[in-house]
N, C-alpha and C. Protein backbone atom coordinates (compact mmCIF):
# COMPACT_ATOMS: atom_id res chain seq x y z
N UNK A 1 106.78 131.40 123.72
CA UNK A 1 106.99 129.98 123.86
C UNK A 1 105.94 129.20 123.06
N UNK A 2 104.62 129.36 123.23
CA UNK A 2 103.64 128.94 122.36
C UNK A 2 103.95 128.92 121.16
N UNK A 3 104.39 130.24 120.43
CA UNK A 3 104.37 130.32 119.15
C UNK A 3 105.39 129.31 118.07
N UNK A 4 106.74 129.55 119.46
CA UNK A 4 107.96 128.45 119.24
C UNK A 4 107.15 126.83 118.96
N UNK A 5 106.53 126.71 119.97
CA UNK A 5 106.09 125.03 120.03
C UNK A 5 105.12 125.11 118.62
N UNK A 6 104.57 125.72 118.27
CA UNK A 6 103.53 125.89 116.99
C UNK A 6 104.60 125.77 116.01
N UNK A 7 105.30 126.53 115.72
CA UNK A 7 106.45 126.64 114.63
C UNK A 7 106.91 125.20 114.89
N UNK A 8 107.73 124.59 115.79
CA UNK A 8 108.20 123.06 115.98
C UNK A 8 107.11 122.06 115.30
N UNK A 9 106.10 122.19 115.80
CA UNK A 9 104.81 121.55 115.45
C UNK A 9 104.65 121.37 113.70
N UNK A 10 104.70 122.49 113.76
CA UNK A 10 104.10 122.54 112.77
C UNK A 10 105.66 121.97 111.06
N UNK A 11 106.74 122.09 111.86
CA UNK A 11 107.88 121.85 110.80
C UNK A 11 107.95 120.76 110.59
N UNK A 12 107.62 120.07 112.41
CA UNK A 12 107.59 118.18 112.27
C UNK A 12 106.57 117.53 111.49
N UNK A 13 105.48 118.18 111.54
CA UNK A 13 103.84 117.79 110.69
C UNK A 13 104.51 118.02 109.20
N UNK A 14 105.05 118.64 108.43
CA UNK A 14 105.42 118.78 107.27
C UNK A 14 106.40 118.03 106.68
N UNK A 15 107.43 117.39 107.58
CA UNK A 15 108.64 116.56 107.63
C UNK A 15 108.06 115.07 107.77
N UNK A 16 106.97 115.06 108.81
CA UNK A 16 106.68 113.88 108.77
C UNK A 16 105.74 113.43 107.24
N UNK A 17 105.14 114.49 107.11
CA UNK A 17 104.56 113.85 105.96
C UNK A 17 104.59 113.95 104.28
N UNK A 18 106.03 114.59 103.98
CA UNK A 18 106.83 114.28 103.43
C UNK A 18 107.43 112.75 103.49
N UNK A 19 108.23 112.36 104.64
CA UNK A 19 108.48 110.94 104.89
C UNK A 19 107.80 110.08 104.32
N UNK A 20 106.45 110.31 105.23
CA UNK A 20 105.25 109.29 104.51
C UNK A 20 105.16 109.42 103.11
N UNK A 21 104.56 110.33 102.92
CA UNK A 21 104.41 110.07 100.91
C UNK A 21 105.33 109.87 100.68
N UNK A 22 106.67 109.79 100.49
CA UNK A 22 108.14 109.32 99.80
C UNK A 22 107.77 107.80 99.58
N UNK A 23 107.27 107.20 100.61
CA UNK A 23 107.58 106.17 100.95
C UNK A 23 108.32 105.50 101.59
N UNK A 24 108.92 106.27 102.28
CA UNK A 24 109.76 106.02 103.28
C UNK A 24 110.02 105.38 104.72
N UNK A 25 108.78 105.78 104.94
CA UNK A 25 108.27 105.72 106.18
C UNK A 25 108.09 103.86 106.21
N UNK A 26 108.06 102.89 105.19
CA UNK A 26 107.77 102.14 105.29
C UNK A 26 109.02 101.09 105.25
N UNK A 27 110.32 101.37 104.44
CA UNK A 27 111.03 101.15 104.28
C UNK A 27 111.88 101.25 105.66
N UNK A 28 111.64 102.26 105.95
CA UNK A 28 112.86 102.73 106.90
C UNK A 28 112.16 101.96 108.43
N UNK A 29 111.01 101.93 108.63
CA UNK A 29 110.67 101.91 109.85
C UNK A 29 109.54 100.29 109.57
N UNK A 30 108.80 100.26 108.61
CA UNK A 30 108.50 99.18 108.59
C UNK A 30 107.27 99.24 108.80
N UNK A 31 106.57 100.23 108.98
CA UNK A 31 105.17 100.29 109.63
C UNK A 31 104.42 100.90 107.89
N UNK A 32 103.15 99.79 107.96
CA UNK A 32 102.15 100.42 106.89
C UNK A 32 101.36 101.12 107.25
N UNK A 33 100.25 101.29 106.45
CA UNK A 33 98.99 102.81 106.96
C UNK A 33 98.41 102.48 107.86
N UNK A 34 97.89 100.77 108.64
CA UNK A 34 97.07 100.99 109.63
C UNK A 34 98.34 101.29 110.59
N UNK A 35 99.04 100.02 111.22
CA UNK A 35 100.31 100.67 111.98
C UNK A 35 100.79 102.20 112.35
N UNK A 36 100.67 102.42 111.51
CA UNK A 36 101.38 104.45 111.05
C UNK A 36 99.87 104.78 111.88
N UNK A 37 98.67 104.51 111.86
CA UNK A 37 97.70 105.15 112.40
C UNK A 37 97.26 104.91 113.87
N UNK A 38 97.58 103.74 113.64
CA UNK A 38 97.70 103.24 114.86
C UNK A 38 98.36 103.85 115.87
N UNK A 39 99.80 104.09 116.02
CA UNK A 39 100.46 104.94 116.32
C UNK A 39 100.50 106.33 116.47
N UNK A 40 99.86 106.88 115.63
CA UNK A 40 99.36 108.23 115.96
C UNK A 40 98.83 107.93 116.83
N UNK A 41 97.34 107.59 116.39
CA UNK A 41 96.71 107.37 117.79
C UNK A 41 97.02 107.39 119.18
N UNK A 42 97.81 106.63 119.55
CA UNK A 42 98.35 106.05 120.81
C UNK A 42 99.21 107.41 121.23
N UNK A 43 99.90 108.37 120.28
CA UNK A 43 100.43 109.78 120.19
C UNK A 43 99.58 110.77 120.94
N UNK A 44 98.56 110.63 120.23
CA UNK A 44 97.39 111.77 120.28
C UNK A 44 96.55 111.54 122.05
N UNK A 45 96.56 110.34 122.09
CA UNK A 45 96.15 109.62 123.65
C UNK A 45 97.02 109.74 124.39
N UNK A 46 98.35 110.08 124.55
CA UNK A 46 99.38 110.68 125.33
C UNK A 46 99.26 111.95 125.53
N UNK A 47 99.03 112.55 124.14
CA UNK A 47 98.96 113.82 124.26
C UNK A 47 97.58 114.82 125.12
N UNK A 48 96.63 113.80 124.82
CA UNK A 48 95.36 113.97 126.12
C UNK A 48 95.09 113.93 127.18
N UNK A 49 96.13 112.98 127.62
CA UNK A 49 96.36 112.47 128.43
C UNK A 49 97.54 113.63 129.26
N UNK A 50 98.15 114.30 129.24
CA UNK A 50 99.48 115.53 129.33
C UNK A 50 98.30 116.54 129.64
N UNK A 51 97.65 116.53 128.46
CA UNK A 51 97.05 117.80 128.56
C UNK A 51 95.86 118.36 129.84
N UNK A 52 95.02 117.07 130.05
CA UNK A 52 94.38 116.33 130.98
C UNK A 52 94.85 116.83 132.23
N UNK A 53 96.23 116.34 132.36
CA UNK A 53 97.14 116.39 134.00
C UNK A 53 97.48 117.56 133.96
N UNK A 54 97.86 118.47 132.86
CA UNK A 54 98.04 119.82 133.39
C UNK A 54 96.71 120.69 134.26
N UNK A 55 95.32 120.53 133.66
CA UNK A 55 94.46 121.33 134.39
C UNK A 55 93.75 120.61 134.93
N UNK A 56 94.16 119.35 135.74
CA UNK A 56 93.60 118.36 137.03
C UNK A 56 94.39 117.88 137.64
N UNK A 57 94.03 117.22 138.88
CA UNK A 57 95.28 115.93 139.48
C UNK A 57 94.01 114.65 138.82
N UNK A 58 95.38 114.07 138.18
CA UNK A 58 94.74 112.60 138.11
C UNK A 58 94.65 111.86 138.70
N UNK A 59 95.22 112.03 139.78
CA UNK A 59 95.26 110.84 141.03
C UNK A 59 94.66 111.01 141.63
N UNK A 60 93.88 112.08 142.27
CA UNK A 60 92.90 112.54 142.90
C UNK A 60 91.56 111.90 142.56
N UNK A 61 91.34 111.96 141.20
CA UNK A 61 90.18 112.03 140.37
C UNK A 61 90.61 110.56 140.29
N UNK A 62 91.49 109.34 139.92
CA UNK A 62 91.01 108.50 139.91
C UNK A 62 90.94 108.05 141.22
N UNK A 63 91.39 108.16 142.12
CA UNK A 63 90.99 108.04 143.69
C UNK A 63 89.67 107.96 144.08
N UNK A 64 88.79 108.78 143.31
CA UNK A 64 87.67 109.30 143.92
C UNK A 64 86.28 108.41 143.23
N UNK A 65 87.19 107.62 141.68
CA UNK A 65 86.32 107.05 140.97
C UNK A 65 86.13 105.49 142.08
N UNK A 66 84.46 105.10 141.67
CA UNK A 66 84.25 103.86 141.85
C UNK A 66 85.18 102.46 142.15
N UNK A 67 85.27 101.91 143.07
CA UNK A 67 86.45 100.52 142.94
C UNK A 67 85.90 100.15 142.00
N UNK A 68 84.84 100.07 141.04
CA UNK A 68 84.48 98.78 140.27
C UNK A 68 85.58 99.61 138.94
N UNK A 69 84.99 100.96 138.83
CA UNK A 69 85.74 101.30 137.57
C UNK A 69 87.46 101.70 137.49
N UNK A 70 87.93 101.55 139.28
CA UNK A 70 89.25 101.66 138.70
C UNK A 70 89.88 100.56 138.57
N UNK A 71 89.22 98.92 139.03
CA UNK A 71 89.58 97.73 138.83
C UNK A 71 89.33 97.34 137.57
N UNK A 72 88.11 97.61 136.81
CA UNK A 72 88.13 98.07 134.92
C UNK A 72 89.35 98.38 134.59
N UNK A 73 89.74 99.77 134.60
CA UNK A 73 90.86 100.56 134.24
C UNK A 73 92.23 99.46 134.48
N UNK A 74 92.58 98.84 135.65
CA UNK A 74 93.73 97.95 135.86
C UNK A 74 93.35 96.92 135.00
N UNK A 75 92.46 96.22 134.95
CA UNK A 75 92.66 94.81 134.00
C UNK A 75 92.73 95.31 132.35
N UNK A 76 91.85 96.56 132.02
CA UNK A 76 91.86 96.86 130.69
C UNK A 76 93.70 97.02 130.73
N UNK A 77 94.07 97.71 131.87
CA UNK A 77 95.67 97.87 130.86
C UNK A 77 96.36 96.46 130.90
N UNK A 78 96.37 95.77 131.65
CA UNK A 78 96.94 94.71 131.88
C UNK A 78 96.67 93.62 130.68
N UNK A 79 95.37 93.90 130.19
CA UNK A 79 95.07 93.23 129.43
C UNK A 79 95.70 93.63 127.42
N UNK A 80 95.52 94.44 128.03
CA UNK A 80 96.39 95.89 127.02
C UNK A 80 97.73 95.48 126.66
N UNK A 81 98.53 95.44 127.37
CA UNK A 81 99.94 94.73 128.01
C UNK A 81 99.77 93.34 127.12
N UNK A 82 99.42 92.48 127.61
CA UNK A 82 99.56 91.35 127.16
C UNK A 82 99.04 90.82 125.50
N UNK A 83 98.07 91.50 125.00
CA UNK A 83 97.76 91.51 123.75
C UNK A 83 97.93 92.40 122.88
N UNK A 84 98.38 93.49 123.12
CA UNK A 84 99.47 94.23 122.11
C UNK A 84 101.19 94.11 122.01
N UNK A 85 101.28 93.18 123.12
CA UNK A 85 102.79 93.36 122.99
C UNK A 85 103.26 92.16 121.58
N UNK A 86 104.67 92.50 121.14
CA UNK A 86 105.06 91.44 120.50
C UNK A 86 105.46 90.13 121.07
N UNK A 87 104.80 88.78 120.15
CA UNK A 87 105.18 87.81 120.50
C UNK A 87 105.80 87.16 119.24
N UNK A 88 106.85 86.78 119.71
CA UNK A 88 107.68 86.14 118.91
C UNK A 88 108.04 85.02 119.59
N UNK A 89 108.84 84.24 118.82
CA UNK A 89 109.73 82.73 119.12
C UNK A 89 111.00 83.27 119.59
N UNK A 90 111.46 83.99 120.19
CA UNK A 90 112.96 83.95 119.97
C UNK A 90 113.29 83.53 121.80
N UNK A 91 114.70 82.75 121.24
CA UNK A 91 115.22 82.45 122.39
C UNK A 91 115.81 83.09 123.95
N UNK A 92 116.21 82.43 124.84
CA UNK A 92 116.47 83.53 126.02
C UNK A 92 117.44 84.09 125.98
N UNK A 93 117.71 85.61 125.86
CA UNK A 93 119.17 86.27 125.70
C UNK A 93 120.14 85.70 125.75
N UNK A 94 120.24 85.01 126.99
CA UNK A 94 121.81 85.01 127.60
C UNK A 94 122.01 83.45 126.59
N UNK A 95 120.69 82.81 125.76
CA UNK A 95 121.57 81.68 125.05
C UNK A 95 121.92 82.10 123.52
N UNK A 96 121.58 82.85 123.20
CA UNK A 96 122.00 83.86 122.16
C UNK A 96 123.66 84.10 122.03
N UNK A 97 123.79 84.00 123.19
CA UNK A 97 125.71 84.01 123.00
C UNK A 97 126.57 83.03 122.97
């Protein structure tokens, strides 16, 4: 199974960056090099995050942390939330029709 997920891994890492150098990646999806990195990123922090919960409980462990630092942790995402999301002008769905 490992070796399978390595082989997957490793076909998508070659596909993807093919894409990218084509130029494609920009066209098709719209995202430039910081964006594109950006995104990894946020990939790779999921992926730590997976990896993390397999050999701990996270809920436990943040249970056990400080109120000051898990009230940190809630406003950082919240805050997270609100200044990464997109803001645009656009109108309310239902007047769209």
């Amino acid at each position: 199974n490992m070796i399978q997920n390595t082989l997957d891994l490793h076909t998508s890492l070659v596909s993807l960056q093919y894409v990218y150098q084509s130029g494609a990646f920009e066209e098709t999806f719209g995202l430039d090099s910081l964006h594109l990195a950006f995104s990894g990123g946020l990939v790779m922090f999921l992926v730590s995050i997976q990896y993390v919960q397999e050999r701990c409980d996270i809920c436990a462990l943040f249970n056990r942390a400080p109120l000051w630092l898990r009230w940190a942790i809630y406003v950082s995402g919240a805050l997270a939330i609100l200044n990464l999301g997109v803001i645009a002008e656009v109108p309310f769905i239902y007047f769209q029709f």
